[in-house]
C-alpha atoms as a PDB file:
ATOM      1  CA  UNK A   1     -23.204   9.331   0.658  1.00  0.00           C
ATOM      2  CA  UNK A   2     -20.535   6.525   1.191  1.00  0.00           C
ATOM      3  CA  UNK A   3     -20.664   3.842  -0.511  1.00  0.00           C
ATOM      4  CA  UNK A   4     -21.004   0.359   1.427  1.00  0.00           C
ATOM      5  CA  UNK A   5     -18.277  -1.914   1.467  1.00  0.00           C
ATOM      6  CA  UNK A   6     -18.819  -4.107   4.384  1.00  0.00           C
ATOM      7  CA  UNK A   7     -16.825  -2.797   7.133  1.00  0.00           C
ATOM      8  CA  UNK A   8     -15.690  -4.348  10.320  1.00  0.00           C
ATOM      9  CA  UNK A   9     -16.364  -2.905  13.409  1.00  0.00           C
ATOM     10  CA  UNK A  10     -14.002   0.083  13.880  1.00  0.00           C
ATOM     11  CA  UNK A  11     -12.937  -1.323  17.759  1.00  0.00           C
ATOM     12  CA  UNK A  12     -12.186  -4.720  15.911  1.00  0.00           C
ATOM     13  CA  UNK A  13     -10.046  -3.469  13.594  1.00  0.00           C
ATOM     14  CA  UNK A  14      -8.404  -0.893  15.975  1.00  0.00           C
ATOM     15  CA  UNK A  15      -7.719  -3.888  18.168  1.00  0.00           C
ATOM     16  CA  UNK A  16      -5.922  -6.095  15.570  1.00  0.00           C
ATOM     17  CA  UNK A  17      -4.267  -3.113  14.440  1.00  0.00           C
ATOM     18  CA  UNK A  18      -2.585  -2.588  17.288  1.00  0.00           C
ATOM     19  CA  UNK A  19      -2.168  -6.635  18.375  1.00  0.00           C
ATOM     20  CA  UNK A  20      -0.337  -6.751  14.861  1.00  0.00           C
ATOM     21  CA  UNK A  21       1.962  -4.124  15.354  1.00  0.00           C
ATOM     22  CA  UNK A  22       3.327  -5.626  19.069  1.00  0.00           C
ATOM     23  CA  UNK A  23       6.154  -7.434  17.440  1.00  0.00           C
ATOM     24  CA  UNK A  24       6.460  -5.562  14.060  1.00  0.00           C
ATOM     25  CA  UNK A  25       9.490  -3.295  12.924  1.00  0.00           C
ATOM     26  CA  UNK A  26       9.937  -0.007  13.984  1.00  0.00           C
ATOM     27  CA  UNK A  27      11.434   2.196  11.502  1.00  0.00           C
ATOM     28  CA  UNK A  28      12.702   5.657  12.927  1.00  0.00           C
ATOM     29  CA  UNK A  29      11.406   8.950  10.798  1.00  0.00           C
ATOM     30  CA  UNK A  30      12.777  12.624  11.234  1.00  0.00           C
ATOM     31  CA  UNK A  31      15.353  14.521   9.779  1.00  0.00           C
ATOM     32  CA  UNK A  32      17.684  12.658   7.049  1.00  0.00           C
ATOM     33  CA  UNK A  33      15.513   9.789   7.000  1.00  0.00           C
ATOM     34  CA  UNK A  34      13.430   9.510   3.820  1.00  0.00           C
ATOM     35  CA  UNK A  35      11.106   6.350   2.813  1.00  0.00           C
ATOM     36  CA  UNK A  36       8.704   6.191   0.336  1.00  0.00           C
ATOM     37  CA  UNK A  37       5.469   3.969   0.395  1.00  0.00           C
ATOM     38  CA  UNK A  38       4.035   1.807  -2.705  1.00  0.00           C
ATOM     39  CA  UNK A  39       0.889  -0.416  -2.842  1.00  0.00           C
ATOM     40  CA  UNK A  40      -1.491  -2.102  -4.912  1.00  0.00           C
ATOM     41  CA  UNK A  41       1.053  -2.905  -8.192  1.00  0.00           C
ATOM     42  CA  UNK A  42      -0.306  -6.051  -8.495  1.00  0.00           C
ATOM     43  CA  UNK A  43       1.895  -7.187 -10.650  1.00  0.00           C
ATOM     44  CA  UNK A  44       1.069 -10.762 -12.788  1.00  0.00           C
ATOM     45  CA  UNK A  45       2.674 -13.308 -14.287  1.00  0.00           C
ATOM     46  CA  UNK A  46       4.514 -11.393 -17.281  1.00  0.00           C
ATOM     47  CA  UNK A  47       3.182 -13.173 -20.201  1.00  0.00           C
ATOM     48  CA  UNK A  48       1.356 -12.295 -22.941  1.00  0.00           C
ATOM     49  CA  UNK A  49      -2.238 -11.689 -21.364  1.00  0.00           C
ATOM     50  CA  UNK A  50      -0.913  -9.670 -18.064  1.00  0.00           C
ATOM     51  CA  UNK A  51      -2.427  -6.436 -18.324  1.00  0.00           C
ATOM     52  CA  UNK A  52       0.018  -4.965 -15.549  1.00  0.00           C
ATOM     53  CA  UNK A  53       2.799  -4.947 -17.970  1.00  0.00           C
ATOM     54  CA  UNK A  54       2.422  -1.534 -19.073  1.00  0.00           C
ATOM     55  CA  UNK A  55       2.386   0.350 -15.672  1.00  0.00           C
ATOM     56  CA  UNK A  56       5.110  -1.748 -14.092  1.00  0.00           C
ATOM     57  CA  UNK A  57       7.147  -0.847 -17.313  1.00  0.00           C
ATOM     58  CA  UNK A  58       6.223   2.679 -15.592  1.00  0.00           C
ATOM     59  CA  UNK A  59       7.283   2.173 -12.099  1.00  0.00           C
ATOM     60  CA  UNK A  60      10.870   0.267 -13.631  1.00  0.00           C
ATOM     61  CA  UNK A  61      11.717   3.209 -16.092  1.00  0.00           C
ATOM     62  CA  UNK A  62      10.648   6.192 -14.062  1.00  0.00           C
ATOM     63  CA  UNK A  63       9.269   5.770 -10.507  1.00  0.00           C
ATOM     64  CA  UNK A  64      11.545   3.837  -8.656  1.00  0.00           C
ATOM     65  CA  UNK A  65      14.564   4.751 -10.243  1.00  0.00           C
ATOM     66  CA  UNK A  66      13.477   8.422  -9.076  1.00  0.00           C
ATOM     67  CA  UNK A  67      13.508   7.272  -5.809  1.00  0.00           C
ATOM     68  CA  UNK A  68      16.791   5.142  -5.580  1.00  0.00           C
ATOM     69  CA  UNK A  69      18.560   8.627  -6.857  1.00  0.00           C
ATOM     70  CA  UNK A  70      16.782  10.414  -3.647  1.00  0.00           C
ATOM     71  CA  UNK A  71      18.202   7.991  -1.724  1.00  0.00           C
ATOM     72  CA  UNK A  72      14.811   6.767  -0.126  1.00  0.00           C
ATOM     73  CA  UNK A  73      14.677   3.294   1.097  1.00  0.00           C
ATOM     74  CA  UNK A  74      11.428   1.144  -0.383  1.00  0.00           C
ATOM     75  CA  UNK A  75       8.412   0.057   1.884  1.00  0.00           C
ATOM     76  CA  UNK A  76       5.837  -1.821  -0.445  1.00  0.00           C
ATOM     77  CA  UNK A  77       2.741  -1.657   1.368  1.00  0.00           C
ATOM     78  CA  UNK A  78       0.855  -4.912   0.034  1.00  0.00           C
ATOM     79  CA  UNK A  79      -1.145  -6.562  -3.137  1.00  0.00           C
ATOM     80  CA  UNK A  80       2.260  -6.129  -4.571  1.00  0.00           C
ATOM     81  CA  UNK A  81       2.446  -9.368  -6.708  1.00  0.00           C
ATOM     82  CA  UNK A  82      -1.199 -10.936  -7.447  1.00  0.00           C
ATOM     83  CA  UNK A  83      -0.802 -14.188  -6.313  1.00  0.00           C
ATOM     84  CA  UNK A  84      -4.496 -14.811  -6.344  1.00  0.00           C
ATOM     85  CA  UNK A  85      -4.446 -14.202 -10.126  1.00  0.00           C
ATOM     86  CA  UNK A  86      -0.822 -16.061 -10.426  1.00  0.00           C
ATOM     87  CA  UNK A  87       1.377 -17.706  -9.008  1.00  0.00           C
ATOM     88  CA  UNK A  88       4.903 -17.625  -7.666  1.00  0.00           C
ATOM     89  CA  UNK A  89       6.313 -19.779  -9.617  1.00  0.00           C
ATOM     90  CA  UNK A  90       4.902 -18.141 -12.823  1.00  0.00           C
ATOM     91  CA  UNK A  91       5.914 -14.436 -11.477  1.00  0.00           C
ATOM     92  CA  UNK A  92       9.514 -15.594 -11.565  1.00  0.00           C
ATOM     93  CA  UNK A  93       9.547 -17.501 -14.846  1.00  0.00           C
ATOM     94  CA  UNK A  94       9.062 -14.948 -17.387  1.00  0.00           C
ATOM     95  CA  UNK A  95      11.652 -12.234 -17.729  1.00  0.00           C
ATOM     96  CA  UNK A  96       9.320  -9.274 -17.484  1.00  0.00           C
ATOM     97  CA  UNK A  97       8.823  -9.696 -13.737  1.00  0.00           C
ATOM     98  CA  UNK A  98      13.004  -9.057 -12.943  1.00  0.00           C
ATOM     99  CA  UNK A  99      11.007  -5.529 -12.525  1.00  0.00           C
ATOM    100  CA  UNK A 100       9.699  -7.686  -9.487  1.00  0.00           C
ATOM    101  CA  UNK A 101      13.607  -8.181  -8.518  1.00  0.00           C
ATOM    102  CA  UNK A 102      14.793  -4.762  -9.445  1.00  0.00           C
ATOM    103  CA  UNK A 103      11.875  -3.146  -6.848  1.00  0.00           C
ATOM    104  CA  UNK A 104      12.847  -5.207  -3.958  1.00  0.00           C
ATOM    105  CA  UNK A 105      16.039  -6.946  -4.442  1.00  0.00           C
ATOM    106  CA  UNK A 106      17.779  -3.570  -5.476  1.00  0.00           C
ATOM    107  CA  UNK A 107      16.668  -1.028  -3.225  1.00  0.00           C
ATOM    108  CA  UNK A 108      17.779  -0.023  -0.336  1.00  0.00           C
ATOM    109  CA  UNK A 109      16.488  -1.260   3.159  1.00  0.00           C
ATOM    110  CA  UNK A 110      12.912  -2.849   1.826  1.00  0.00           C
ATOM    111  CA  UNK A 111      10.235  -3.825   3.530  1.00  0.00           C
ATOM    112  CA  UNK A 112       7.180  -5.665   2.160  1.00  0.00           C
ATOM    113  CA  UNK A 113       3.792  -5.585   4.291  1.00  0.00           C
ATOM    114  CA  UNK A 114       1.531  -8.515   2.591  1.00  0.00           C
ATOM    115  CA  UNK A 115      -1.699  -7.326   1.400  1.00  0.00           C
ATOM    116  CA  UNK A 116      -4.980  -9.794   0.531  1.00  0.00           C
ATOM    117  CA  UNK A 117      -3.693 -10.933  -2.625  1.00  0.00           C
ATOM    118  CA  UNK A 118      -0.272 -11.481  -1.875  1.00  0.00           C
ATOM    119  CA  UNK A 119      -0.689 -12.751   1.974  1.00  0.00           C
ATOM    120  CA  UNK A 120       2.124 -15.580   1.057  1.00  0.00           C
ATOM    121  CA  UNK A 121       4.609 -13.195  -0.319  1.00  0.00           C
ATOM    122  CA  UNK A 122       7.257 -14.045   2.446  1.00  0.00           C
ATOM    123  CA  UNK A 123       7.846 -17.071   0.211  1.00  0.00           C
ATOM    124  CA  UNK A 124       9.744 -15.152  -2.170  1.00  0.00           C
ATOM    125  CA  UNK A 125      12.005 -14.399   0.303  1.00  0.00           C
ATOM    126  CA  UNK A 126      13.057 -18.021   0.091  1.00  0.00           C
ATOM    127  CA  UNK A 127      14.375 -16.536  -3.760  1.00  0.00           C
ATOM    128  CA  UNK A 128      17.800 -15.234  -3.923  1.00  0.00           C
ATOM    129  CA  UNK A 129      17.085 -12.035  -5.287  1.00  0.00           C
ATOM    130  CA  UNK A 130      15.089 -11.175  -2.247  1.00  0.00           C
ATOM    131  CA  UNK A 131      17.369 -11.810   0.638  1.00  0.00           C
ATOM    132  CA  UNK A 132      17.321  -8.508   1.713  1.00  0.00           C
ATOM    133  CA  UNK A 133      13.610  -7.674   1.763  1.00  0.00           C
ATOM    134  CA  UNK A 134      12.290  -7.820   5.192  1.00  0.00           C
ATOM    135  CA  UNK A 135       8.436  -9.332   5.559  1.00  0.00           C
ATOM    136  CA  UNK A 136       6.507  -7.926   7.920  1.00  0.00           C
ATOM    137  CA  UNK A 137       2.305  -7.532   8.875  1.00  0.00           C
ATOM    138  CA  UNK A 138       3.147  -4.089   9.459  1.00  0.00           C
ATOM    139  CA  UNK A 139       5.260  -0.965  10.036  1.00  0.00           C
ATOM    140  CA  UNK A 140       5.726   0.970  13.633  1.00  0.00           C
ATOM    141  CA  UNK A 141       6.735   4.714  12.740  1.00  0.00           C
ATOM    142  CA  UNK A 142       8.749   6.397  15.611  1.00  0.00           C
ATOM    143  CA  UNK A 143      10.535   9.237  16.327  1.00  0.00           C
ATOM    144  CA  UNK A 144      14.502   9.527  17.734  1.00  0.00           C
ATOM    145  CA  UNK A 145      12.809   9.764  21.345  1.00  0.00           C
ATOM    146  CA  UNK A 146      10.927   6.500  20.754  1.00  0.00           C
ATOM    147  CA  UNK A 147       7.239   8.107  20.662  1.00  0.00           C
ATOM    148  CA  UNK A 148       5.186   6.214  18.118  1.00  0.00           C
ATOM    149  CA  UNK A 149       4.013   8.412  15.287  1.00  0.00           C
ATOM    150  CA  UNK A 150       2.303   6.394  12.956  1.00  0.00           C
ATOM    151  CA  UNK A 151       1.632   2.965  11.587  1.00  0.00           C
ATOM    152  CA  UNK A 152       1.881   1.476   8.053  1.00  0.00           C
ATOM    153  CA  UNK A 153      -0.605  -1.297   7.196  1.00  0.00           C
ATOM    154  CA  UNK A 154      -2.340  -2.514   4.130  1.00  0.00           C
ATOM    155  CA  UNK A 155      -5.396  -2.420   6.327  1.00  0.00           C
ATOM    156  CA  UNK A 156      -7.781  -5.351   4.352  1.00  0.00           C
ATOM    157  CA  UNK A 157      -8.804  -6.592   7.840  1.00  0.00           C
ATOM    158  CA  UNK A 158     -10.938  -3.533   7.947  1.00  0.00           C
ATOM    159  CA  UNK A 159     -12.813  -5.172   4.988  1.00  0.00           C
ATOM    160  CA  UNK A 160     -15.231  -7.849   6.017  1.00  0.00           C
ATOM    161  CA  UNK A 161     -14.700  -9.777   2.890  1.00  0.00           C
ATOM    162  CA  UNK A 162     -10.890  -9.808   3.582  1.00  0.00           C
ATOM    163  CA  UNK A 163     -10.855  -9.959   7.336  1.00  0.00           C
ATOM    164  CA  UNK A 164      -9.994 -14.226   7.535  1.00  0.00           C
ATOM    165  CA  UNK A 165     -12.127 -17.142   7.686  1.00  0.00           C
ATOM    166  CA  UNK A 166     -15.447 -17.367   5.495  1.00  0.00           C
ATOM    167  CA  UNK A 167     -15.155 -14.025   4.135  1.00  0.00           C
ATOM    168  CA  UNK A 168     -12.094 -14.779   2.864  1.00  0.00           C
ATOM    169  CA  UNK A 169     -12.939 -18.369   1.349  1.00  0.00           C
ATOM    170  CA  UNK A 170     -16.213 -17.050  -0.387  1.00  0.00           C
ATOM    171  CA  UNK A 171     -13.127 -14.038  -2.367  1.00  0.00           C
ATOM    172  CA  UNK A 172     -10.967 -16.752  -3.145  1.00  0.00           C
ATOM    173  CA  UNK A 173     -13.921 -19.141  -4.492  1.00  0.00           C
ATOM    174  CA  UNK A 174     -15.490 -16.476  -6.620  1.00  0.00           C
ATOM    175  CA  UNK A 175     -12.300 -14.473  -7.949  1.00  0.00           C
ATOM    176  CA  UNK A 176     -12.402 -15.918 -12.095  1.00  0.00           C
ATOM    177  CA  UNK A 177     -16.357 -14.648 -11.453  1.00  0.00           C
ATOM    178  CA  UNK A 178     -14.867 -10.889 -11.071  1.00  0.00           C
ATOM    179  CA  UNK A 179     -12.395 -11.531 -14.108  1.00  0.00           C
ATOM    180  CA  UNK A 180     -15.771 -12.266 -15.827  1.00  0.00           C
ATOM    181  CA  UNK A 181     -17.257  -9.265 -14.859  1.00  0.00           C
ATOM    182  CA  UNK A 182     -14.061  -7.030 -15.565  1.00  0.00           C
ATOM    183  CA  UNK A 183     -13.922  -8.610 -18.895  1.00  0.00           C
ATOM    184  CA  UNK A 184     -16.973  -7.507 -20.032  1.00  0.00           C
ATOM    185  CA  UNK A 185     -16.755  -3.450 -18.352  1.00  0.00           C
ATOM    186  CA  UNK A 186     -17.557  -3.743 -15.433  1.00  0.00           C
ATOM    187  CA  UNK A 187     -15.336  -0.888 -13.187  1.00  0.00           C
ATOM    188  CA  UNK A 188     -12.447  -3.160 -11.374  1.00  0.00           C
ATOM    189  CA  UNK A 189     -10.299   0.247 -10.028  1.00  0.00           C
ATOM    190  CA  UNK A 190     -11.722   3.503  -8.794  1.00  0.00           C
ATOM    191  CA  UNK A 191     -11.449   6.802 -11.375  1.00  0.00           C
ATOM    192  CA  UNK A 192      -8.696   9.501  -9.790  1.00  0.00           C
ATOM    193  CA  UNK A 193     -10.677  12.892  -8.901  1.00  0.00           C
ATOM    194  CA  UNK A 194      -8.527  15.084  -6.981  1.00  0.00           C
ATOM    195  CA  UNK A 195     -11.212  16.840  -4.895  1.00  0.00           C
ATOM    196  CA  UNK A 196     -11.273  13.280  -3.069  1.00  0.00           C
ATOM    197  CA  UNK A 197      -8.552  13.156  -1.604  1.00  0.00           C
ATOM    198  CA  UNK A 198      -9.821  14.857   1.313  1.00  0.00           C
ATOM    199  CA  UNK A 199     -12.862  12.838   1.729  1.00  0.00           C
ATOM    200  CA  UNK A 200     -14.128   9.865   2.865  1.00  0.00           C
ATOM    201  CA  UNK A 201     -16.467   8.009  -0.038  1.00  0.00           C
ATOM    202  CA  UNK A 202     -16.888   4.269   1.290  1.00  0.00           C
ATOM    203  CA  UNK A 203     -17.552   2.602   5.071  1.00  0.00           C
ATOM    204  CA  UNK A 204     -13.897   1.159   5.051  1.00  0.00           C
ATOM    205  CA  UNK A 205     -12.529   4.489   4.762  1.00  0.00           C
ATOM    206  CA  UNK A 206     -14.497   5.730   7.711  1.00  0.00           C
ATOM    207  CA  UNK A 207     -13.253   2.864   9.883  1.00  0.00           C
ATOM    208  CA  UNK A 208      -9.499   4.119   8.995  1.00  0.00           C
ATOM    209  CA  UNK A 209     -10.235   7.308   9.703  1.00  0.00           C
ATOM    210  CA  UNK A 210     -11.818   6.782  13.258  1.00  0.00           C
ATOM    211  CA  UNK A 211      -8.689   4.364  13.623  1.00  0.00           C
ATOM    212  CA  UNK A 212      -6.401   7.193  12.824  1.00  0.00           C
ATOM    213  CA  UNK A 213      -8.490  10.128  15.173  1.00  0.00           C
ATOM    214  CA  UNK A 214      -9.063   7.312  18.262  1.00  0.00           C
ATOM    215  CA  UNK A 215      -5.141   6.616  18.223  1.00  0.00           C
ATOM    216  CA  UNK A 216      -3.550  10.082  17.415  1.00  0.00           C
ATOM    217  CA  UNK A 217      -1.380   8.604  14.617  1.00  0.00           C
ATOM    218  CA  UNK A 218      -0.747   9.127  11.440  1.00  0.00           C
ATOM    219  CA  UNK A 219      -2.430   5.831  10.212  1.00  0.00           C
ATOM    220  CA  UNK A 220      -0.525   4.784   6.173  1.00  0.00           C
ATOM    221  CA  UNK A 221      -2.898   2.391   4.369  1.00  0.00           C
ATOM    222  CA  UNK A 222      -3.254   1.075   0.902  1.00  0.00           C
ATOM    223  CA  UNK A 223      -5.759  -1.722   0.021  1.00  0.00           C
ATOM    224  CA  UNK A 224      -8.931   0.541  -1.649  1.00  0.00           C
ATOM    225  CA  UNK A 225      -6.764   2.090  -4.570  1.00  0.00           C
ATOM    226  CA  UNK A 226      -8.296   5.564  -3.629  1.00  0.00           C
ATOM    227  CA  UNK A 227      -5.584   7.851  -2.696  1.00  0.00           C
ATOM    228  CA  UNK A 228      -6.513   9.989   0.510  1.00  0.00           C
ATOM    229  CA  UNK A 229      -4.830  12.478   3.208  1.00  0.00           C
ATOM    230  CA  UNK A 230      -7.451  13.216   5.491  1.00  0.00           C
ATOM    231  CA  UNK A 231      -6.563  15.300   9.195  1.00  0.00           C
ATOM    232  CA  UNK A 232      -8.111  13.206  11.722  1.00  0.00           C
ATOM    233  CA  UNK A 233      -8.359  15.004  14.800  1.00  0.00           C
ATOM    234  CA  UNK A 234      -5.012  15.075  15.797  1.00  0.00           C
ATOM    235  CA  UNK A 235      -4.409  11.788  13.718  1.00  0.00           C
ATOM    236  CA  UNK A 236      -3.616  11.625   9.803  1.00  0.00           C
ATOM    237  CA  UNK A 237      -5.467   9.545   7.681  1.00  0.00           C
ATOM    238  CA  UNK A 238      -3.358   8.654   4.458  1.00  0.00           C
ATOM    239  CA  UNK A 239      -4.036   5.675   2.015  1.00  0.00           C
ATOM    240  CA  UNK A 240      -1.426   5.903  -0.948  1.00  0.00           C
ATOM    241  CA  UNK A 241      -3.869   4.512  -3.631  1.00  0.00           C
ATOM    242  CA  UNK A 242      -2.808   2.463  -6.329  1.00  0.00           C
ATOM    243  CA  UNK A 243      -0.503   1.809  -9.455  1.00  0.00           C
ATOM    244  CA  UNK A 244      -2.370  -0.327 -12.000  1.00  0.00           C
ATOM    245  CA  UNK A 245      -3.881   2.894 -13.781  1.00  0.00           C
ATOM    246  CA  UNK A 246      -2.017   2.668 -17.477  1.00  0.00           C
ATOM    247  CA  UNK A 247       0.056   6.128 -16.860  1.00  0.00           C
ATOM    248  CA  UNK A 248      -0.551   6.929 -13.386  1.00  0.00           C
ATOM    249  CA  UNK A 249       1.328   5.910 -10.045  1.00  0.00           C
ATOM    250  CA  UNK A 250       0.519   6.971  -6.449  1.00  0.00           C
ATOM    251  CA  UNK A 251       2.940   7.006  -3.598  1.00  0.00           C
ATOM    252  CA  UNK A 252       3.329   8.389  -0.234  1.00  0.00           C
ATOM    253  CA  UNK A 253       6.791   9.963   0.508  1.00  0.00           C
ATOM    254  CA  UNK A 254       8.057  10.319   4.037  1.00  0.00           C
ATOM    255  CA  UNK A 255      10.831  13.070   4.506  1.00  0.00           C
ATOM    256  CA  UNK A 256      11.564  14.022   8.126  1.00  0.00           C
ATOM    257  CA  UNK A 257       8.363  14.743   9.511  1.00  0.00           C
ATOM    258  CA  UNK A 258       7.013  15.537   6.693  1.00  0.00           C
ATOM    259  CA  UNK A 259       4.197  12.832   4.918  1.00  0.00           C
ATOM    260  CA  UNK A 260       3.262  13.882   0.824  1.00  0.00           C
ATOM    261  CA  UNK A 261       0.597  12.283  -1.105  1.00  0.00           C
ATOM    262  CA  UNK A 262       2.394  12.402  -4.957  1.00  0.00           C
ATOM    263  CA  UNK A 263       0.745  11.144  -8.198  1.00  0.00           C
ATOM    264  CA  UNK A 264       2.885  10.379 -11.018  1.00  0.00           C
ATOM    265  CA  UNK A 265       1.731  10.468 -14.447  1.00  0.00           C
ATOM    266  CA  UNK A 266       4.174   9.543 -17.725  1.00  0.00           C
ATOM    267  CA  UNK A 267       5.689  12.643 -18.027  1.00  0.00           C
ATOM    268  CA  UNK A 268       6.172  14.250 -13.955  1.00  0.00           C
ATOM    269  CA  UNK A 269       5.914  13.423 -10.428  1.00  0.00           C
ATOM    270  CA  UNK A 270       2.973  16.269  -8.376  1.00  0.00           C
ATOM    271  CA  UNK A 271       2.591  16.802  -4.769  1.00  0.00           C
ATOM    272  CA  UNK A 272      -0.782  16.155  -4.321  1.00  0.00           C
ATOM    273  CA  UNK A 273      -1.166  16.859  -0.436  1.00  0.00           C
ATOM    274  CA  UNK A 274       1.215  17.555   2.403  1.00  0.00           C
ATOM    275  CA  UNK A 275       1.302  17.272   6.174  1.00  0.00           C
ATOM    276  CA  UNK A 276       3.733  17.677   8.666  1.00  0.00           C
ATOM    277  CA  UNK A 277       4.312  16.083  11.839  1.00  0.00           C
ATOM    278  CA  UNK A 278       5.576  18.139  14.125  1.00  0.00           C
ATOM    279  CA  UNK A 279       8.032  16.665  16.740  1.00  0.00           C
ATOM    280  CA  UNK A 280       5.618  15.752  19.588  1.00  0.00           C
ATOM    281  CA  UNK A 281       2.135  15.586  18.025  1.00  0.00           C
ATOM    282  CA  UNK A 282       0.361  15.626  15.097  1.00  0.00           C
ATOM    283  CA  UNK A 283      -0.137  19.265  13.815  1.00  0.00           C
END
């Protein structure tokens, strides 16, 4: 049974999904061309009570250095620095967060795709060490004939609560009570089972996946933290998951045609799930 998570109306978000992506970036995928996709690192302010210290220190020391050898270019797919937890300001004061630099500032040919909790993050680009990182709402995949393939999108207007206006206020207003709440147990991030991945557990979901089949494109999402690659008709569902686990990182890799799902843990990097896209449809 899935769980509820108040959903918008699949048409609604399939029709700001595709007004959003009108005058959005295009980036070109096929052979050579290799990109790899990162959300939800919500990275804080660096000081002594920021519990994302220890699995940034992960993605600095073994993820993304991984990928700069690969020669993949960086798209970071949203919730990327918590700025409803934080601030700017404080993200760039303490020395812990030139991770935050070294991601963006230092890889090749980044993009970053605000999420919910970092919809202001094209202010850092005002910040010298992010120059070359290119803001956008979201991603147009094509192929070297033009043909759209896909889209990358952090996809929290599918979520009621995130979707603007009220919703939105209400989040903001009672954020310190979820801290509260976390604090004291309660689950704040989703436990990893790999017989999942293929399955759709919560209403959001559903409305990504009926996105992906209605469109025929391999739709790239982050926002729930639960790592998916789910065939949709002749669509692709994928959601690369999250990185605050202590020890574990998800990312989506795109090489050629090819789209993997890949969990890191401390020690290795595993394929978790791969699809192909063949040149003129989805296969």
């Amino acid at each position: 049974m899935k769980r509820k998570h108040h959903a918008v109306n699949q048409l609604k978000f399939e029709r700001n999904l595709l007004k959003a992506v009108e005058d959005e970036p295009e980036i070109i995928i096929g052979p050579g061309r290799k990109r790899f996709i990162i959300s939800d690192t919500h990275n804080g302010d660096g000081g002594p009570e920021d519990g994302s210290a220890d699995h940034i220190l992960q993605m600095t020391h073994q993820v993304l250095p991984y990928y700069s050898r690969e020669d993949y270019s960086g798209i970071y797919n949203g919730d990327i620095a918590d700025l409803l937890e934080t601030t700017r300001r404080r993200i760039l004061k303490h020395e812990p967060n030139q991770v935050l630099h070294w991601q963006l500032g230092d890889m090749k040919d980044p993009y970053w795709i605000p999420g919910n909790h970092d919809l202001k993050a094209y202010k850092f680009g005002k910040e010298p060490a992010f120059q070359n990182v290119k803001f956008c709402d979201a991603i147009r995949l094509v192929d070297s004939s033009g043909k759209l393939r896909g889209i990358i999108s952090h996809g929290f207007r599918a979520d009621w609560w995130n979707a603007g206006g009220l919703p939105t206020f209400l989040v903001k207003c009672i954020i310190p009570a979820w801290l509260v709440l976390q604090f004291f147990g309660a689950e704040s991030e989703p436990d990893f089972d790999p017989d999942t991945i293929g399955g759709i557990e919560t209403d959001i979901e559903q409305v990504y996946f009926d996105t992906a089949k209605e469109l025929e494109l391999a739709l790239i999402i982050g926002h729930t933290h639960r790592p998916k690659m789910i065939e949709a008709g002749k669509g692709l569902y994928v959601n690369s998951g999250s990185c605050v686990k202590e020890g574990m990182a998800f990312v989506v890799e795109i090489d050629g045609y090819e789209i993997r799902l890949v969990m890191w843990n401390e020690t290795s990097r595993h394929v978790l799930k791969t699809k192909t896209l063949l040149p003129s449809t989805v296969a």
